[in-house]
Protein backbone atom coordinates (compact mmCIF):
# COMPACT_ATOMS: atom_id res chain seq x y z
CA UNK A 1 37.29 0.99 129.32
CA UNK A 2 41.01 0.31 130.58
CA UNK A 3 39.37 -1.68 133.64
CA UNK A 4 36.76 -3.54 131.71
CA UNK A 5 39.79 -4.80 129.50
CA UNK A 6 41.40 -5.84 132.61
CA UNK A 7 38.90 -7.86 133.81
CA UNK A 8 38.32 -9.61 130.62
CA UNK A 9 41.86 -10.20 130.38
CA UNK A 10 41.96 -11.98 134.06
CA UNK A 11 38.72 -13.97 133.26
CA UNK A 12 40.51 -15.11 130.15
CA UNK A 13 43.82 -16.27 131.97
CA UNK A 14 41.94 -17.81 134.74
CA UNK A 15 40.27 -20.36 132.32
CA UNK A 16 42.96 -20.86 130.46
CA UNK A 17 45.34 -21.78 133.83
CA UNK A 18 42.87 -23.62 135.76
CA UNK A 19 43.84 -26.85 134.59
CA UNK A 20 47.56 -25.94 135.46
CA UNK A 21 46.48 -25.01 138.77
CA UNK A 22 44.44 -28.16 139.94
CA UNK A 23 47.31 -30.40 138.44
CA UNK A 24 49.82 -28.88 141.08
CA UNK A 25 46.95 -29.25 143.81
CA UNK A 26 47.16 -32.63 142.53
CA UNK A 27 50.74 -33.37 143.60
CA UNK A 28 49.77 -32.81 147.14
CA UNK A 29 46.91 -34.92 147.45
CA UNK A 30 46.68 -38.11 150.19
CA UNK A 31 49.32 -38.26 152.81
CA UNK A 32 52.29 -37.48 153.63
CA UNK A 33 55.51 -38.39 152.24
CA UNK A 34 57.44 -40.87 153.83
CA UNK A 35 61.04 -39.96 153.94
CA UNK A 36 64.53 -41.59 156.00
CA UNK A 37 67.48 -40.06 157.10
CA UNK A 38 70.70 -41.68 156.44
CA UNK A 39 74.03 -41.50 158.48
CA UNK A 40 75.80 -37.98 157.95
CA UNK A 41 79.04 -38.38 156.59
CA UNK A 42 81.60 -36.78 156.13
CA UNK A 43 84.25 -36.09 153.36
CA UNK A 44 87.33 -37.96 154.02
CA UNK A 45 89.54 -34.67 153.40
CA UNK A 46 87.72 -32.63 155.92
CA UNK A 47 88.62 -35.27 158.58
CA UNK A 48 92.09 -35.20 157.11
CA UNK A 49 92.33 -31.14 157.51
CA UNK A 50 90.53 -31.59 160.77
CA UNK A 51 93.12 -34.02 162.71
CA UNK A 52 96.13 -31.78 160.91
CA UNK A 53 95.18 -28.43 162.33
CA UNK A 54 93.70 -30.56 165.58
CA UNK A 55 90.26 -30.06 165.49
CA UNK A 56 88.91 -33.34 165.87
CA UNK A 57 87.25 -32.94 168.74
CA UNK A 58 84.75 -29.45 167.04
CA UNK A 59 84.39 -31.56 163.98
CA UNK A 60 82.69 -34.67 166.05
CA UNK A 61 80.84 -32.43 168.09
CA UNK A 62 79.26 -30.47 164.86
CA UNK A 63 78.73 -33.71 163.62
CA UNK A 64 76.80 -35.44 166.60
CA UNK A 65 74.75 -32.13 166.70
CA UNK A 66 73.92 -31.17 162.69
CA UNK A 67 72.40 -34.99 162.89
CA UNK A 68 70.14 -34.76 165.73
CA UNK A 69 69.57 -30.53 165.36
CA UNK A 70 68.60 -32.00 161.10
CA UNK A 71 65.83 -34.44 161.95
CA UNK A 72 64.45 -32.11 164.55
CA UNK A 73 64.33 -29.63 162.00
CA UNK A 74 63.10 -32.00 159.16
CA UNK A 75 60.14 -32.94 161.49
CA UNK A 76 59.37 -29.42 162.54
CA UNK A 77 58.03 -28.40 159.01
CA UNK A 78 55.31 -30.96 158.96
CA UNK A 79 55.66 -32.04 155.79
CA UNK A 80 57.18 -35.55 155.56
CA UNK A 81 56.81 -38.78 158.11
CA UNK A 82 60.12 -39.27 159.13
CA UNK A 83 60.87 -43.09 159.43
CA UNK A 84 63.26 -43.90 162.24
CA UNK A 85 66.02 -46.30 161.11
CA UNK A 86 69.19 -46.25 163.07
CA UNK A 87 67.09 -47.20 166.04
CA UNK A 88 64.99 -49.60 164.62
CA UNK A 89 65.75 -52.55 166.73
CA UNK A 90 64.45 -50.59 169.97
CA UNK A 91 61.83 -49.51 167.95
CA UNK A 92 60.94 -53.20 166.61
CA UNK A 93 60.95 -54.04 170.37
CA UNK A 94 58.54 -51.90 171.42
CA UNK A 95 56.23 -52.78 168.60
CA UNK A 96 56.60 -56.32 170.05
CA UNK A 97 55.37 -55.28 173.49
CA UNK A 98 52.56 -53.31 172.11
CA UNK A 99 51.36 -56.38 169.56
CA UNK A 100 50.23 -58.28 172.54
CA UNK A 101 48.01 -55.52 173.56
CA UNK A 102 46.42 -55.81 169.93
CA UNK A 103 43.53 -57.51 169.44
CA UNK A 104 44.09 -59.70 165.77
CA UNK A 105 40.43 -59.63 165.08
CA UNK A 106 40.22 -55.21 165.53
CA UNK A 107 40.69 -54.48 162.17
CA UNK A 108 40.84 -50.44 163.33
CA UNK A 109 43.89 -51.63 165.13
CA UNK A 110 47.32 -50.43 163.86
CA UNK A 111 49.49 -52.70 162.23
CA UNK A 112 52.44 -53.31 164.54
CA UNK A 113 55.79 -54.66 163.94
CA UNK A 114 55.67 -53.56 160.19
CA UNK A 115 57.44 -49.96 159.00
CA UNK A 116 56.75 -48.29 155.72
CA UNK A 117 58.42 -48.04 153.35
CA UNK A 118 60.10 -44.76 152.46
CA UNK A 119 59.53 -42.41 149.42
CA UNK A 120 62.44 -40.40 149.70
CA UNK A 121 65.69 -41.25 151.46
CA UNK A 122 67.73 -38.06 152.54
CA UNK A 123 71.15 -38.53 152.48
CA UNK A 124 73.43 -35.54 154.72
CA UNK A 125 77.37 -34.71 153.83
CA UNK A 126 79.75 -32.42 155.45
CA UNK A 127 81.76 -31.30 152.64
CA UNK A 128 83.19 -28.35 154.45
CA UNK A 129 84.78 -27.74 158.42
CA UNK A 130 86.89 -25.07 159.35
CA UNK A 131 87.44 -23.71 163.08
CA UNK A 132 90.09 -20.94 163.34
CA UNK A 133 90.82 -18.39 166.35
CA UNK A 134 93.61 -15.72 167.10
CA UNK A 135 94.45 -15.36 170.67
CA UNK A 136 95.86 -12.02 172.66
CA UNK A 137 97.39 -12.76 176.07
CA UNK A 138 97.84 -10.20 178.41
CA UNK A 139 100.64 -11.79 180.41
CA UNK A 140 100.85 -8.90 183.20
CA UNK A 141 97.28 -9.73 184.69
CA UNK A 142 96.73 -13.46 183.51
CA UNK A 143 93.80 -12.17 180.70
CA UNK A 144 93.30 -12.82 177.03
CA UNK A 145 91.04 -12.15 174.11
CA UNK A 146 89.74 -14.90 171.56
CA UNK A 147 88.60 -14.15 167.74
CA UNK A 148 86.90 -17.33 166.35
CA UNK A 149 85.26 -18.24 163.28
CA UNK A 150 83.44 -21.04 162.37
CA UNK A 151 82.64 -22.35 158.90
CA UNK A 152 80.55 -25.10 157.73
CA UNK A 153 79.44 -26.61 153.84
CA UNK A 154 76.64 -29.56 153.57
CA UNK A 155 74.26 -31.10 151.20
CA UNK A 156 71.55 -33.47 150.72
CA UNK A 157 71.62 -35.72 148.41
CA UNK A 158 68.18 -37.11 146.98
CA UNK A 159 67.12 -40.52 146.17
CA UNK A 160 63.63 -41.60 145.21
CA UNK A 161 63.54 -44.51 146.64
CA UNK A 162 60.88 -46.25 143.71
CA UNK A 163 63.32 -45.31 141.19
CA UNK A 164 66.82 -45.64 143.14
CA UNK A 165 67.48 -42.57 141.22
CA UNK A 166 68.99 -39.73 142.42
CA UNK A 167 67.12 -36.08 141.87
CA UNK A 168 69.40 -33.87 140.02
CA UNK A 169 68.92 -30.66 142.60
CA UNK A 170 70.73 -31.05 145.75
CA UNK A 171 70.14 -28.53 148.47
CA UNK A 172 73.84 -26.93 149.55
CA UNK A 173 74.14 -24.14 152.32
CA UNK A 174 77.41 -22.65 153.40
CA UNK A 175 77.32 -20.58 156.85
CA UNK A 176 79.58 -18.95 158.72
CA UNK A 177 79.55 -18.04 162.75
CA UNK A 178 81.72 -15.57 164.38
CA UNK A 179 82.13 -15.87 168.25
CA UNK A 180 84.62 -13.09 170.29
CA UNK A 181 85.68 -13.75 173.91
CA UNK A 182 87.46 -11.23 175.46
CA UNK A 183 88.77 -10.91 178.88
CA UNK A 184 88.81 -14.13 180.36
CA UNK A 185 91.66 -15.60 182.61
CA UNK A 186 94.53 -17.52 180.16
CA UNK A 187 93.56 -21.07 181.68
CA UNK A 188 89.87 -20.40 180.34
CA UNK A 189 90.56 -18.68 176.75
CA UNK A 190 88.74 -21.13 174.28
CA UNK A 191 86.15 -21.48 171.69
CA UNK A 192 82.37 -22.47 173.75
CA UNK A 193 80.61 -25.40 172.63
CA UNK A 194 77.51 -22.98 172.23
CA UNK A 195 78.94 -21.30 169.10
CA UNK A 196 79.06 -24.99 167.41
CA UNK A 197 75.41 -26.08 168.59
CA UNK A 198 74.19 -22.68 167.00
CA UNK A 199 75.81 -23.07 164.00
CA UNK A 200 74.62 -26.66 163.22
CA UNK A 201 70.92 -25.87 164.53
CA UNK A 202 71.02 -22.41 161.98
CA UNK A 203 72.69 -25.63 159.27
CA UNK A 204 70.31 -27.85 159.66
CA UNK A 205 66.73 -24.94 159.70
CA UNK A 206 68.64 -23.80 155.95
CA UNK A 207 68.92 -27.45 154.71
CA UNK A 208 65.28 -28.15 155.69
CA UNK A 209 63.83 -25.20 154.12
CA UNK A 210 65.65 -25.92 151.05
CA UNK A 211 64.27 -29.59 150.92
CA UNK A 212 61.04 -28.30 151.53
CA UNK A 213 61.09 -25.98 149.14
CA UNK A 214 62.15 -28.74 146.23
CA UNK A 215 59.85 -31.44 147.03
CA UNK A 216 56.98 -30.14 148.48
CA UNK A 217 56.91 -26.10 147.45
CA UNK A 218 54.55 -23.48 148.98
CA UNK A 219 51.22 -23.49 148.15
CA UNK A 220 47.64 -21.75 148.12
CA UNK A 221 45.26 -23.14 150.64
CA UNK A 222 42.27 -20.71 150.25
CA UNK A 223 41.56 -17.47 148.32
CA UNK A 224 39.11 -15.25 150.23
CA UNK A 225 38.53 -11.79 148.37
CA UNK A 226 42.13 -10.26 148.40
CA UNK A 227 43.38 -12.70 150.69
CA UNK A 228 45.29 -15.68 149.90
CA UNK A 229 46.31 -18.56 152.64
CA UNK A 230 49.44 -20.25 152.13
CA UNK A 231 50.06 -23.80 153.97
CA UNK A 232 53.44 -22.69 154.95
CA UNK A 233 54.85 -20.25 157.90
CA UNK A 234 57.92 -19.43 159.95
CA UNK A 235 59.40 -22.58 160.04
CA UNK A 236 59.42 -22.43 156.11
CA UNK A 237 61.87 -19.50 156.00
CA UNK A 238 58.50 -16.86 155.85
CA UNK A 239 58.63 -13.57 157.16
CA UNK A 240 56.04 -11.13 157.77
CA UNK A 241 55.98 -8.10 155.30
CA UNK A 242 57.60 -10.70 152.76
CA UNK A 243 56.64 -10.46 148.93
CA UNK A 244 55.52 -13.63 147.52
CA UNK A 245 55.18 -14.34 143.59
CA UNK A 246 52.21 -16.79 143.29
CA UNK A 247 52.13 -19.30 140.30
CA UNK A 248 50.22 -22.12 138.14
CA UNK A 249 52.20 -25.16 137.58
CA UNK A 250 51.99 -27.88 134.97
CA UNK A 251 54.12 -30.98 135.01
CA UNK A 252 55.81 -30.92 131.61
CA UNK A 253 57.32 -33.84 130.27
CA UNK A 254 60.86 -33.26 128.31
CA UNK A 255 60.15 -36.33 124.90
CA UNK A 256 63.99 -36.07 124.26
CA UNK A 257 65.21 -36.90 127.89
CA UNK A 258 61.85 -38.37 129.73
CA UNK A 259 62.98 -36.01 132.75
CA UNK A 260 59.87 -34.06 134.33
CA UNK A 261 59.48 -29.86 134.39
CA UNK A 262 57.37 -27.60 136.48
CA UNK A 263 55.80 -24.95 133.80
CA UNK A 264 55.16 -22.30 136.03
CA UNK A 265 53.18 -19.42 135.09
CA UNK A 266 52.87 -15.97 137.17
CA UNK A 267 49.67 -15.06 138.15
CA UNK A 268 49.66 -12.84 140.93
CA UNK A 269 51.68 -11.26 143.54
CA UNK A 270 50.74 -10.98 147.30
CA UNK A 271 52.52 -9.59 150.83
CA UNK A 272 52.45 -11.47 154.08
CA UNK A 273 50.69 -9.33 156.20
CA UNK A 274 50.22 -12.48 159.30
CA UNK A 275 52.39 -15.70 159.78
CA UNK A 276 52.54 -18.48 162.92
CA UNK A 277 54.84 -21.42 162.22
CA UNK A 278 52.79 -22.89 159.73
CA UNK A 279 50.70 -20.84 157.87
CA UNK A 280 50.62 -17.65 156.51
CA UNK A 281 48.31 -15.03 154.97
CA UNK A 282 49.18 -12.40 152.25
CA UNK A 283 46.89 -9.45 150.66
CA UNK A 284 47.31 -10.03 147.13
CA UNK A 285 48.79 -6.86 145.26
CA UNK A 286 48.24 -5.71 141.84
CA UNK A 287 45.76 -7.79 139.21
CA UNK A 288 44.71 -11.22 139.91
CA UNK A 289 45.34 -13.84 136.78
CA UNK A 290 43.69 -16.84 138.02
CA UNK A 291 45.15 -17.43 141.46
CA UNK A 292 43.23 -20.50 142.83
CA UNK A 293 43.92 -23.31 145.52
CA UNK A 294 47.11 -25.27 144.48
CA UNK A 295 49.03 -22.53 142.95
CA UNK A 296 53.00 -22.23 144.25
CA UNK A 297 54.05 -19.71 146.34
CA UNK A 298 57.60 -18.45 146.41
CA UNK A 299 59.17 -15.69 148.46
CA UNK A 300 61.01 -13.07 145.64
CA UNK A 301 61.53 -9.65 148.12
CA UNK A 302 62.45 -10.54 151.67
CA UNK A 303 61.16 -8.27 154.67
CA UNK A 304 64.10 -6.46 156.06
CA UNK A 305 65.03 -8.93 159.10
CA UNK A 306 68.89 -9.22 160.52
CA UNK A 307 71.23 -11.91 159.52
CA UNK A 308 72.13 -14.51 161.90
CA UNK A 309 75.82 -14.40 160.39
CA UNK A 310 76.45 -11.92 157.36
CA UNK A 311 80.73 -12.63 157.60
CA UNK A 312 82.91 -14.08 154.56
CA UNK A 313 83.86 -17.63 154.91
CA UNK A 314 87.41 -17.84 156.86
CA UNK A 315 90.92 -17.26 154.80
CA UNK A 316 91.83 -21.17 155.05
CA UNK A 317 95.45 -19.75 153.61
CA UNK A 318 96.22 -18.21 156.78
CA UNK A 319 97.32 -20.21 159.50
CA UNK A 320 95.11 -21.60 161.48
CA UNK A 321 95.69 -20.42 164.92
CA UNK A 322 98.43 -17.83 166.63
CA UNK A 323 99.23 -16.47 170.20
CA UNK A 324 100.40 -12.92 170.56
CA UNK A 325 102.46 -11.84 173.13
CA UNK A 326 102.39 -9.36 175.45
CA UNK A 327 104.05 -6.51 173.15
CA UNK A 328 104.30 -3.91 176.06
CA UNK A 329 101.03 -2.43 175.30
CA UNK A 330 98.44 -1.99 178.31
CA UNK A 331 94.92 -3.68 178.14
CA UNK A 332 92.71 -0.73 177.51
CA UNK A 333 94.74 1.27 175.29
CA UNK A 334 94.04 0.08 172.13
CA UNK A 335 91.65 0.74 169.54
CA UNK A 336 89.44 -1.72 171.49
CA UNK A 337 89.38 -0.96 174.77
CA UNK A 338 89.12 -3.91 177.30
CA UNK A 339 85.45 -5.05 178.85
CA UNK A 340 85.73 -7.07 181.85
CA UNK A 341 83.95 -9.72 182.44
């Protein structure tokens, strides 16, 4: 009796959410957004703190990387067209080559010298930069040990571009990197450029997933039995053994403000059991309420999986930087025994 009033109960929900189901399909329909990425900038006070503790030179080089490491990682997801603009003169060039190629009376032939116009325009900031390290020199034998910790904050900005306005949710992500060099000769004891490459690749993989996740959220490509395909995978943040809260979605429009809301409505629940980089598939667990193609998918448990970097962000009261002296004591008989290298 107790499963017959299940089932009723799921057939009832399923009618009643199919409509909110096919209206988020809806918002995916046709082609792909097409989105541009503006300069990265940076707050004027970070280059201020930056040149007074003299780290100019890790601040460019985070910067030169988060920009190309974020439109890598922007096109990686497959989601938007990126639209190329600080190039666009070579890229107006090259058009101009290919348009004599072209025949004007094709009309299969692709429209050259002309580039779309964009729906969203992302717009990267640095808000946060700090690169500290404590040095130990071992004067007797010309070694040294480095502690280092890197910190960076950014956002996104939004801007629909056939609106100018710009959306209220901004992704943010704040990461920290730790990198520990010990033993190397005093003429060689500094921070590597690898540490700052990581840290703006990990930067930029967060602030994509995040963007991702706002515009264009995670959603139900087929239903087959207990199995539910999901058009997202690795590169979305997924992880295999992940549990996934599945939804119906109506657009809900707010009379007092005109602003726009996602009404979304739990109907299932479902754990990754495969993944590649973009797709996944999940068993569904527990009842099904009317999960369809279209519904969202969002990730509420996480599969156990290490951290890249679990450490606090750095004490920016402390001083920046200090060199110990050799206090008498002999490499080795510390706490923390040397390792050379």
């Amino acid at each position: 009796m107790r499963i017959l009033s299940r089932v009723c109960t799921a057939v009832i929900i399923s009618i009643l959410l199919l409509p909110l189901c096919a209206s988020a399909a809806e918002l995916s329909k046709g082609e792909k957004d097409t989105i541009f990425i503006g300069s990265l900038k940076v707050q004027p006070s970070v280059i201020e703190t930056a040149v007074k503790k003299n780290r100019q030179s890790e601040l460019k080089r985070t910067i030169n990387s988060l920009e190309t490491q974020f439109i890598s990682a922007l096109n990686a997801t497959r989601v938007f067209q990126l639209v190329e603009r600080n190039r666009k003169g070579d890229i107006e060039l090259e058009q101009g080559f290919a348009a004599v190629a072209v025949d004007p009376n094709d009309k299969n032939a692709a429209q050259t010298g002309k580039m779309a116009g964009a729906k969203f325009a992302f717009l990267p900031q640095i808000d946060g930069f700090e690169d500290r390290s404590d040095t130990t020199e071992y004067r007797a034998i010309g070694r040294g040990s480095l502690s280092r910790k890197l910190f960076l904050s950014a956002v996104v900005q939004i801007v629909d571009t056939t609106t100018g306005k710009l959306l209220p949710d901004s992704p943010s992500i704040q990461l920290t990197r730790s990198e520990e060099i010990e033993n190397a000769k005093l003429g060689q004891l500094s921070g590597s450029d690898e540490a700052i490459v990581a840290l703006a690749k990990e930067m930029a993989k967060k602030l994509s997933q995040e963007i991702v996740a706002l515009l264009r959220p995670a959603k139900v490509l087929a239903v087959t039995g207990r199995q539910v395909m999901i058009n997202r995978g690795s590169e979305a943040g997924f992880v295999k053994g992940d549990t996934v809260e599945i939804y119906a979605v109506q657009s809900v429009k707010d009379d007092d403000t005109g602003e726009f809301f996602n009404n979304e409505v739990p109907v299932g629940q479902a754990t990754i059991s495969r993944i590649d980089r973009n797709t996944s598939y999940a068993a569904i667990t527990g009842d099904d309420m009317g999960i369809t193609k279209g519904c969202v998918v969002r990730a509420i448990k996480t599969a156990a999986a290490p951290a890249a970097e679990s450490a606090p962000s750095p004490d920016v009261t402390q001083p920046d930087s200090g060199t110990k002296g050799d206090a008498g004591s002999t490499p080795g008989s510390s706490d923390k025994p040397l390792k050379w290298k």
